[in-house]
C-alpha atoms as a PDB file:
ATOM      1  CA  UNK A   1     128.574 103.115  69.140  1.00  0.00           C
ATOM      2  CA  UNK A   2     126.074 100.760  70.726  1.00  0.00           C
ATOM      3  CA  UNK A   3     122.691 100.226  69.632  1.00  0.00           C
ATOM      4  CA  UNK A   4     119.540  98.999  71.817  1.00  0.00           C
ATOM      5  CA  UNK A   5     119.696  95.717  69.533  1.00  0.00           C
ATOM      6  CA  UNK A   6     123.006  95.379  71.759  1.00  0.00           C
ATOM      7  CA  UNK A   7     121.478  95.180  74.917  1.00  0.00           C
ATOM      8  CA  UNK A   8     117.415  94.886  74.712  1.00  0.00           C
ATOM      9  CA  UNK A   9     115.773  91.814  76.051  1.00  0.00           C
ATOM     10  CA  UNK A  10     114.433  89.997  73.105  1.00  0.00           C
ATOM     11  CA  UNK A  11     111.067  88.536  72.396  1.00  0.00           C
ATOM     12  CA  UNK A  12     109.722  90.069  75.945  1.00  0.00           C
ATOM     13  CA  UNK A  13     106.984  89.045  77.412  1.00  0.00           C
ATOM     14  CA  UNK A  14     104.029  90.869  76.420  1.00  0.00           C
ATOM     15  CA  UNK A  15     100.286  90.616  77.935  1.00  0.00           C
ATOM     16  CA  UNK A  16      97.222  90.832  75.235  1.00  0.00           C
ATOM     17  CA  UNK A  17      94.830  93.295  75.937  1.00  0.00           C
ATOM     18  CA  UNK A  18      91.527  91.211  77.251  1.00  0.00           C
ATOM     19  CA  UNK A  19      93.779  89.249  79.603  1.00  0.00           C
ATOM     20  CA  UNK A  20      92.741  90.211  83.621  1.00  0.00           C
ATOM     21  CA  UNK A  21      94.683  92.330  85.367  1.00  0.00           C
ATOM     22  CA  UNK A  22      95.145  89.825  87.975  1.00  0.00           C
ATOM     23  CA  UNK A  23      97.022  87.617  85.806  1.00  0.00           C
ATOM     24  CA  UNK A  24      99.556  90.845  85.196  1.00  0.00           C
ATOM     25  CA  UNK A  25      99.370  91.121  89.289  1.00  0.00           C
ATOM     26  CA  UNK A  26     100.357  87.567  89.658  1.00  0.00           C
ATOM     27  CA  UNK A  27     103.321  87.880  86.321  1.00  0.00           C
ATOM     28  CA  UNK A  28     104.836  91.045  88.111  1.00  0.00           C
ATOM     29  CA  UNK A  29     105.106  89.133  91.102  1.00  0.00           C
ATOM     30  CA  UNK A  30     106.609  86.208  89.535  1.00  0.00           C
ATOM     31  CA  UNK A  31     108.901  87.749  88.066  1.00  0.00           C
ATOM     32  CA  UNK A  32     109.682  91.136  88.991  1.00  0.00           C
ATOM     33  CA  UNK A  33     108.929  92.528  86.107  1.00  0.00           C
ATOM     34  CA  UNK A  34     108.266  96.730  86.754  1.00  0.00           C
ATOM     35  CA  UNK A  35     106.272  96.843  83.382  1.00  0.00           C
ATOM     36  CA  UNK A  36     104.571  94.617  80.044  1.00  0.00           C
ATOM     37  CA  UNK A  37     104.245  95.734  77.336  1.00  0.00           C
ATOM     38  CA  UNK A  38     100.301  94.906  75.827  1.00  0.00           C
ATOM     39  CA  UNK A  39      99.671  93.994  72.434  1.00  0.00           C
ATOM     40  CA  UNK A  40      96.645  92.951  70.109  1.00  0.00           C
ATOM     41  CA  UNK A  41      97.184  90.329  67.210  1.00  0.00           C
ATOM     42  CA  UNK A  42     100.925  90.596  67.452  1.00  0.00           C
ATOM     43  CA  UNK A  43     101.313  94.755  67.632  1.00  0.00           C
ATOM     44  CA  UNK A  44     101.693  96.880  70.503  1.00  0.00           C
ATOM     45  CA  UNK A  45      99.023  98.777  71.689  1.00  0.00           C
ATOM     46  CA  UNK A  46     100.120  99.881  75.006  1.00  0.00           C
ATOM     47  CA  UNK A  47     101.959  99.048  78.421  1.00  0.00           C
ATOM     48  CA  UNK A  48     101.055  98.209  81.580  1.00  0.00           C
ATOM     49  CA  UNK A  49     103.034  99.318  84.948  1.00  0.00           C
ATOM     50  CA  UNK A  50     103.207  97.907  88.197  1.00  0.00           C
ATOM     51  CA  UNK A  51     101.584 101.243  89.467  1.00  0.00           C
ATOM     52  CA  UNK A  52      98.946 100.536  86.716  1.00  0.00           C
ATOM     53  CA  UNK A  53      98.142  97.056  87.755  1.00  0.00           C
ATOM     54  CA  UNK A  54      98.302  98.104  91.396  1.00  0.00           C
ATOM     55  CA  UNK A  55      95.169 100.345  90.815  1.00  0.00           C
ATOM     56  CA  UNK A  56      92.915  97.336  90.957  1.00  0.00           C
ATOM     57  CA  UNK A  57      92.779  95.791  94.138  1.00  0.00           C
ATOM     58  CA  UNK A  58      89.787  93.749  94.576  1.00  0.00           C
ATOM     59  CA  UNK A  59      91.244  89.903  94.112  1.00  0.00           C
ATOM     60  CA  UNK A  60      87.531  89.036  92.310  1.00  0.00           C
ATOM     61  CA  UNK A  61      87.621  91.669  89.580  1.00  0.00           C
ATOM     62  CA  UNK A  62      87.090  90.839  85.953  1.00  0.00           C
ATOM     63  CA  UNK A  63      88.617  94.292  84.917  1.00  0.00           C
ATOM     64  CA  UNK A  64      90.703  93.639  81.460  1.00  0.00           C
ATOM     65  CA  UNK A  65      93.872  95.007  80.452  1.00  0.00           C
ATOM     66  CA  UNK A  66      92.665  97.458  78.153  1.00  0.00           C
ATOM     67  CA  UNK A  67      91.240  99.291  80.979  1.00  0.00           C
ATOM     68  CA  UNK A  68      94.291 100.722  82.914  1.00  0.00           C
ATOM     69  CA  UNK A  69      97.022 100.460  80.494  1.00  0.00           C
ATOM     70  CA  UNK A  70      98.610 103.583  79.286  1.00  0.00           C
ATOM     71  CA  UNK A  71      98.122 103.903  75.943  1.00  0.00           C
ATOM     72  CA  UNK A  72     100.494 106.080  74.612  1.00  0.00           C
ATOM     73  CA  UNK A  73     103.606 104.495  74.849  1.00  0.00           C
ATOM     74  CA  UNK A  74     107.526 105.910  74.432  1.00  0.00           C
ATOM     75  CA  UNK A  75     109.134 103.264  72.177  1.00  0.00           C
ATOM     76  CA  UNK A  76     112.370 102.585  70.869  1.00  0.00           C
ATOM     77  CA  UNK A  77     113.746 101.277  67.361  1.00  0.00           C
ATOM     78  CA  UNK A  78     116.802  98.757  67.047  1.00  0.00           C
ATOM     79  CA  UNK A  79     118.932 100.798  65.852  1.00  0.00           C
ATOM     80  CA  UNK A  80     118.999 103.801  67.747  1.00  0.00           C
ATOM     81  CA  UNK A  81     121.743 104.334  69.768  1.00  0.00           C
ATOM     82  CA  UNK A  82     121.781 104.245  73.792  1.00  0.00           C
ATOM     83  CA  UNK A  83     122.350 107.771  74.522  1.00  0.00           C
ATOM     84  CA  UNK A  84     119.120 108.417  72.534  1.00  0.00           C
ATOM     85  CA  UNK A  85     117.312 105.861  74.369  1.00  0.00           C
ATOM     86  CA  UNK A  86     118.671 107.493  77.551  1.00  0.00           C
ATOM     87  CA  UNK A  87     117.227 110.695  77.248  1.00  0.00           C
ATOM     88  CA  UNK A  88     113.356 108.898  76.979  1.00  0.00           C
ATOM     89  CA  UNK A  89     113.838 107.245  79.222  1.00  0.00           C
ATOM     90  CA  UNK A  90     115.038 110.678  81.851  1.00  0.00           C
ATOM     91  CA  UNK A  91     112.023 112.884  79.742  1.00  0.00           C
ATOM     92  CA  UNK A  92     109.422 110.767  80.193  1.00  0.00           C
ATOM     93  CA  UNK A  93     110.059 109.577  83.725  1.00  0.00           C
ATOM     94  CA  UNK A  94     109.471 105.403  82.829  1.00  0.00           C
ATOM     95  CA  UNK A  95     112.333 102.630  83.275  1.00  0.00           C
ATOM     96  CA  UNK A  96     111.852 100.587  80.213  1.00  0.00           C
ATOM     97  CA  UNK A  97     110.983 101.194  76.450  1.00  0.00           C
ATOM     98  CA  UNK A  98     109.230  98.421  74.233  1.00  0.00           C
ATOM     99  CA  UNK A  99     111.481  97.910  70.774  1.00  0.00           C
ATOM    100  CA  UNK A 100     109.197  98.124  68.147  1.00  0.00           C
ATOM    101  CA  UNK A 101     110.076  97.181  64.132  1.00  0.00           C
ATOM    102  CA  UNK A 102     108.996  99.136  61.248  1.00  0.00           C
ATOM    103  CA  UNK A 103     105.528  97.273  61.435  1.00  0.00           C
ATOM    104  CA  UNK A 104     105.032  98.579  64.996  1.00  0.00           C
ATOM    105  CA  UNK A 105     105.618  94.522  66.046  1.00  0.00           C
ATOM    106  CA  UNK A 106     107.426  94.014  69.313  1.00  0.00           C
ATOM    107  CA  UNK A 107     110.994  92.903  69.017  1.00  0.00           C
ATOM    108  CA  UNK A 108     112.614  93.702  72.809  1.00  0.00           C
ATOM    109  CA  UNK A 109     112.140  96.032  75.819  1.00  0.00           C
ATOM    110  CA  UNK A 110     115.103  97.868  76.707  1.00  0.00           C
ATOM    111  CA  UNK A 111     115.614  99.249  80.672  1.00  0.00           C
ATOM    112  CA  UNK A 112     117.431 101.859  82.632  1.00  0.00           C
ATOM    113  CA  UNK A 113     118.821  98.723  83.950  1.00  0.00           C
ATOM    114  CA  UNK A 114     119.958  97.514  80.410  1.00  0.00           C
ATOM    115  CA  UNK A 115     121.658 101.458  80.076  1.00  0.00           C
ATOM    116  CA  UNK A 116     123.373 101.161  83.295  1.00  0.00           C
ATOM    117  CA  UNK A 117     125.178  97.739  82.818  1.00  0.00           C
ATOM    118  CA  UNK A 118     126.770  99.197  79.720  1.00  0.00           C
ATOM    119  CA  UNK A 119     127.879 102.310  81.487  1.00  0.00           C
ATOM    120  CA  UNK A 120     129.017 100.242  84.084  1.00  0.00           C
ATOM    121  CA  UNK A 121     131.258  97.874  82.213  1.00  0.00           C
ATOM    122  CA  UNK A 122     132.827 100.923  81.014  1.00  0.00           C
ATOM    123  CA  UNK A 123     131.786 100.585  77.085  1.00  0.00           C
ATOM    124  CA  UNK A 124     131.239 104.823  77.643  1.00  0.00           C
ATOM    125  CA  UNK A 125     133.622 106.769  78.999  1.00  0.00           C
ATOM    126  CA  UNK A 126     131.755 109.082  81.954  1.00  0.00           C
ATOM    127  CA  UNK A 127     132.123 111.319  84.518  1.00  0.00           C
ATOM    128  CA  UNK A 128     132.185 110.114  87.671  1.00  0.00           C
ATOM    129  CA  UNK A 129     130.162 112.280  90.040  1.00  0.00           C
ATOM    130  CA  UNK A 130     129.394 112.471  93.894  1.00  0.00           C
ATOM    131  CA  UNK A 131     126.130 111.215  94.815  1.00  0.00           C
ATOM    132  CA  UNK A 132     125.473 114.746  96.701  1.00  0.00           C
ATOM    133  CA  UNK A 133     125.505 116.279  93.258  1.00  0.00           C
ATOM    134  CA  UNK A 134     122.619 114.023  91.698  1.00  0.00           C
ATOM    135  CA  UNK A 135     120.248 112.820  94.649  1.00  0.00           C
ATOM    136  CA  UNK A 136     117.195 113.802  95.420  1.00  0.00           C
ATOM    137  CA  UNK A 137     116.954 115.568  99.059  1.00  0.00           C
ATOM    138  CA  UNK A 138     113.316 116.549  99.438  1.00  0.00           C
ATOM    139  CA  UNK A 139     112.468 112.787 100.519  1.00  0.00           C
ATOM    140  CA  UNK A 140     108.971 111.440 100.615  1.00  0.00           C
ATOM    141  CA  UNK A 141     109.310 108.626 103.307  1.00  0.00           C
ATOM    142  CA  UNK A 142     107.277 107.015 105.663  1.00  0.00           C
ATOM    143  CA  UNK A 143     106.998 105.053 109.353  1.00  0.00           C
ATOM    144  CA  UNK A 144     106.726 101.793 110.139  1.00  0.00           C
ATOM    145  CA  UNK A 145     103.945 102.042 111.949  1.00  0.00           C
ATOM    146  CA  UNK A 146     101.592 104.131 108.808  1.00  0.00           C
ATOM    147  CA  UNK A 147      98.848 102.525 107.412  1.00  0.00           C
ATOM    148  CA  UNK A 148      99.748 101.067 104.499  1.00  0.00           C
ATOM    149  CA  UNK A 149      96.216 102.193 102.711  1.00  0.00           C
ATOM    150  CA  UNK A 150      98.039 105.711 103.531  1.00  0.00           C
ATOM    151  CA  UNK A 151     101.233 104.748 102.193  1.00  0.00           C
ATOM    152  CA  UNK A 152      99.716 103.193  99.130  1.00  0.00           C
ATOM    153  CA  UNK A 153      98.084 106.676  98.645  1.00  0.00           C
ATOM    154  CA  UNK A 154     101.172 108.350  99.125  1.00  0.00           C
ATOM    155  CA  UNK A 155     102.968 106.401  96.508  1.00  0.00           C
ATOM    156  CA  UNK A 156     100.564 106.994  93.959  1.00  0.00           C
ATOM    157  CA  UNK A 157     100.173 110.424  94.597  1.00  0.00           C
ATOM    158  CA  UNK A 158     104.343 111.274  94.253  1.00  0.00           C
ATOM    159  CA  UNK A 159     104.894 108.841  91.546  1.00  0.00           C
ATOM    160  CA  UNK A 160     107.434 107.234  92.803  1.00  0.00           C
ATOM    161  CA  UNK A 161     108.572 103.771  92.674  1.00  0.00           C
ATOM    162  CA  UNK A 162     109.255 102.931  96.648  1.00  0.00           C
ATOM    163  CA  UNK A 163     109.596 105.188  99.631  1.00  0.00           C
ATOM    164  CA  UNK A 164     112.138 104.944 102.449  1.00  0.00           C
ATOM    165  CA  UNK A 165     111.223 103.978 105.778  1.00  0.00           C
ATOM    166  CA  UNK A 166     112.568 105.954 109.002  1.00  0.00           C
ATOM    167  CA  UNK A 167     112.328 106.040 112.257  1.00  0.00           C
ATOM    168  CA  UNK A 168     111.160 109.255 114.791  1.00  0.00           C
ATOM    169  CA  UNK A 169     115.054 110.524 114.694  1.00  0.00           C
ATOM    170  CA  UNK A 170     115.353 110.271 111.089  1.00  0.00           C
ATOM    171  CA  UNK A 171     117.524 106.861 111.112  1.00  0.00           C
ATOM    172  CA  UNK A 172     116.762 104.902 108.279  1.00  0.00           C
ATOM    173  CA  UNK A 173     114.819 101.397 108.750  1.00  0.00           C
ATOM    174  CA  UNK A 174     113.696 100.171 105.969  1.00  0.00           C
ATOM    175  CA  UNK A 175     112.454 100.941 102.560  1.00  0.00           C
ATOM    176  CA  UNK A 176     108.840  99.973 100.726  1.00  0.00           C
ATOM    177  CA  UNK A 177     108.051  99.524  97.119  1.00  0.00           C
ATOM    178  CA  UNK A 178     105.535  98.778  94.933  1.00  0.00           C
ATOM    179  CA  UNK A 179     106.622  95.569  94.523  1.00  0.00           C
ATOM    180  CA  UNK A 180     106.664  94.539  98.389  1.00  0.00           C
ATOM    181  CA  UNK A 181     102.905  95.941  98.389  1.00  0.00           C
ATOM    182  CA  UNK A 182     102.108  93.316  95.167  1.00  0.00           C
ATOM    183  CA  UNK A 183     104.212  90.451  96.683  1.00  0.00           C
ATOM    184  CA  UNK A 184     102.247  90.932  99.854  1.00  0.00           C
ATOM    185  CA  UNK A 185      99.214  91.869  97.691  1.00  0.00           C
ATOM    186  CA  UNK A 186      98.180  93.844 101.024  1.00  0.00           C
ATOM    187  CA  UNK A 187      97.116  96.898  98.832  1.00  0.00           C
ATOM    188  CA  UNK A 188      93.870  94.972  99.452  1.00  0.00           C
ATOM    189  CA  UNK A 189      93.707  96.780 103.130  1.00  0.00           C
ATOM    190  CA  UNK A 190      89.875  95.725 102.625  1.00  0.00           C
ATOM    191  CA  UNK A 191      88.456  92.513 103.152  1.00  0.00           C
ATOM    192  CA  UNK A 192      85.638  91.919 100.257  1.00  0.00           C
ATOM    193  CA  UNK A 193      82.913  91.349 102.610  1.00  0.00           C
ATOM    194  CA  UNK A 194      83.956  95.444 103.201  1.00  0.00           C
ATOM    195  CA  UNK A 195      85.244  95.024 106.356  1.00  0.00           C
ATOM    196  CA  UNK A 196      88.156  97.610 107.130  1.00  0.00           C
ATOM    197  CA  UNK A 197      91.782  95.587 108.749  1.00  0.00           C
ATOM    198  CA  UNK A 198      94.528  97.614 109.441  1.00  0.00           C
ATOM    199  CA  UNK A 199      97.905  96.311 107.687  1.00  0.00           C
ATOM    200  CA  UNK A 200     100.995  98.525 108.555  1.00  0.00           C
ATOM    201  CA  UNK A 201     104.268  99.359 106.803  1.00  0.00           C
ATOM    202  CA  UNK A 202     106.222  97.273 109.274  1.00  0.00           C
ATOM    203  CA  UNK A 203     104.052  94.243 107.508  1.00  0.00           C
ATOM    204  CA  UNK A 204     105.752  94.726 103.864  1.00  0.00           C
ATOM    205  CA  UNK A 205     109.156  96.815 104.009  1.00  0.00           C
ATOM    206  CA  UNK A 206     112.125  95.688 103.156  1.00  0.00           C
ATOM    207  CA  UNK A 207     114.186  95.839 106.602  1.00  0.00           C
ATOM    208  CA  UNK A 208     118.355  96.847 106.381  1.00  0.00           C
ATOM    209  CA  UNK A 209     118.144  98.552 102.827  1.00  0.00           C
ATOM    210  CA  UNK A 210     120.857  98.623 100.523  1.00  0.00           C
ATOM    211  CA  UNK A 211     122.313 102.309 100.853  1.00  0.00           C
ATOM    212  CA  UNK A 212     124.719 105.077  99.850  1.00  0.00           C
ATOM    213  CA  UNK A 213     126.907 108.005 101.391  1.00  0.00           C
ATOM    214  CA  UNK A 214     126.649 111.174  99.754  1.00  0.00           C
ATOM    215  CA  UNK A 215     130.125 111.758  99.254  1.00  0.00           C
ATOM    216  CA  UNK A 216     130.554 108.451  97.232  1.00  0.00           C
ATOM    217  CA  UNK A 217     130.682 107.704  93.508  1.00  0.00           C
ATOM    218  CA  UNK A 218     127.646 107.760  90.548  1.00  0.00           C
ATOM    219  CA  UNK A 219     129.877 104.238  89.542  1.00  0.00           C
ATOM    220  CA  UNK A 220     129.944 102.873  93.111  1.00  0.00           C
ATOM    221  CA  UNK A 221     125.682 103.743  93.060  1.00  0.00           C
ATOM    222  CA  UNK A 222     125.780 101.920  89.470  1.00  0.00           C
ATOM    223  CA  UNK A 223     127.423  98.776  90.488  1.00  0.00           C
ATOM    224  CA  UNK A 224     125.363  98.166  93.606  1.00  0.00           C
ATOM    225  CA  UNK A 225     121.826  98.845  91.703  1.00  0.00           C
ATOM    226  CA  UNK A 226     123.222  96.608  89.079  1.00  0.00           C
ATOM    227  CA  UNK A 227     124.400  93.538  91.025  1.00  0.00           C
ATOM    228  CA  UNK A 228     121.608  93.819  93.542  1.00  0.00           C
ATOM    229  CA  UNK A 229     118.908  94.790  90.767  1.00  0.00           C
ATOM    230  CA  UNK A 230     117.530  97.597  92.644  1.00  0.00           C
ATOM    231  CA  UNK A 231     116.675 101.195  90.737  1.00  0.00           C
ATOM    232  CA  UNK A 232     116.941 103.528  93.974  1.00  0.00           C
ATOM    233  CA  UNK A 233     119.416 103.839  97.236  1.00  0.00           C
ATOM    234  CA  UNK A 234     118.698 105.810 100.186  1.00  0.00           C
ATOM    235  CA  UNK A 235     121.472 108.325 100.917  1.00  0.00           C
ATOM    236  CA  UNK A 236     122.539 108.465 104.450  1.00  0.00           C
ATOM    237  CA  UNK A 237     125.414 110.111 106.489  1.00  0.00           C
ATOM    238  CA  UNK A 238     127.719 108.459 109.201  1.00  0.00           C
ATOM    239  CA  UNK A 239     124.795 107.720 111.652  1.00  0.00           C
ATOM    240  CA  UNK A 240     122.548 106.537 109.231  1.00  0.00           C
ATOM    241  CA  UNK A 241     120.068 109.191 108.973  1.00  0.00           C
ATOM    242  CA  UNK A 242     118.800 110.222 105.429  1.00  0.00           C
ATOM    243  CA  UNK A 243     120.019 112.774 104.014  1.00  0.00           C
ATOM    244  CA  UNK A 244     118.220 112.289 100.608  1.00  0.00           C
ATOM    245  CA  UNK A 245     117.707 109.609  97.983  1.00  0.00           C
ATOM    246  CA  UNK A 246     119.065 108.425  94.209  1.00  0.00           C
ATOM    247  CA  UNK A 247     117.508 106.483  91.312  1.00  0.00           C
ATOM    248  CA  UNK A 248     118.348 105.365  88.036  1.00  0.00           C
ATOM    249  CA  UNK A 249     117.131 108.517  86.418  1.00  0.00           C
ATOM    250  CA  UNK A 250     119.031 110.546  88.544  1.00  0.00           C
ATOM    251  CA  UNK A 251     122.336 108.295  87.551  1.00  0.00           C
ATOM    252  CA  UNK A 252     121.076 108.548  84.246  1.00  0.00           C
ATOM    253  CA  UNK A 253     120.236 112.042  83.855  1.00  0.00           C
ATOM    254  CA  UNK A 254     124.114 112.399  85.402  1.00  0.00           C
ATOM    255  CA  UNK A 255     125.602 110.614  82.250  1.00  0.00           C
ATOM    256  CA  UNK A 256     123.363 112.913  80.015  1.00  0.00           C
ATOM    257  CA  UNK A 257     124.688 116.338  81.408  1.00  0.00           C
END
């Protein structure tokens, strides 16, 4: 049996609740980090998402961390074991857990990341499914030529992570994320003098994405997210067009069923 003390990221790094979100703006884009976990006087007290941070946009803001953090957050305990930790992690829809002790003090963070190397160096023994069976085919995507204010919109709205980018026939191009819109920080479509500039998908996508064919493998999905340290793959068919779309959860969810 493994445990999340296996395979969490010790002594994470955590934001305290007065810090700017700014400063968690500028961390995430550092380091790549999808979430921090917030904490007052040592104990956790919340997390903060990309998606969370992103909701401030104005580059003068004093806004605080307390603020937009979510504060009711899905933890896990050292000693439970990774099928456990799997399952919150597919219920609750989020890619990472703070590890809390018995005093509620932050040990680790644990990802779907984390979950999938294990799986992947074969410490479980699983099924190996086609990506048909487990993607996603109603696809949220976008154009290259969208406004990325609409975009931005769009990705809050869906909840997801990252949207794929195609072209008028359907042929995949690209794909966007949260993460390009932070690194670009061109979620801040308005200048602060309130004057309106246009700033287009084609400005922060990701050109030549890493993707899939539906008829491959759950492990062959696995070992590119892992070595690539990406959480979703566009699925396309011979020509490229896309057919449909897998995450982590969905690989995860897989391993659950």
């Amino acid at each position: 049996m493994i445990f999340v003390r296996d395979v969490m990221t010790k002594n994470p790094l955590c934001i305290e609740v007065d810090d700017s979100v700014t400063k968690v703006q500028s961390l995430m884009r550092d380091t790549g980090y999808r979430a921090l976990p917030v904490v007052d006087n040592n104990k956790l007290v919340g997390i903060i998402s990309r998606g969370d941070a992103l909701t401030v946009t104005s580059r003068k803001t004093n806004i605080e961390v307390r603020g937009v953090m979510s504060h009711n957050v899905v933890t896990a305990l050292p000693d439970e074991d990774i099928f456990s930790v799997t399952k919150k992690l597919t219920e609750s829809g989020i890619r990472q857990l703070p590890v809390i002790d018995k005093d509620g003090k932050i040990v680790g963070i644990i990802s779907s990341m984390d979950i999938l190397r294990v799986f992947l160096d074969n410490k479980y023994k699983t099924v190996k499914k086609k990506i048909r069976d487990v993607m996603s085919i109603d696809v949220v995507f976008c154009h290259e030529d969208d406004e990325i204010s609409k975009i931005w919109n769009l990705i809050k709205k869906s909840g997801f992570g990252g949207l794929p980018v195609i072209d008028e026939k359907g042929k995949i191009k690209g794909i966007v994320t949260r993460m390009d819109i932070l690194r670009k920080r061109s979620v801040c479509i308005s200048k602060e003098s309130g004057k309106r500039r246009k700033v287009t998908i084609r400005r922060v996508m990701i050109f030549k994405p890493y993707t899939i064919m539906a008829d491959d493998t759950t492990e062959n999905a696995v070992r590119i997210m892992v070595s690539k340290k990406i959480i979703r793959l566009p699925v396309v068919d011979n020509n490229g067009m896309l057919v449909g779309i897998v995450d982590s959860e969905d690989i995860l969810r897989s391993y659950l069923n």
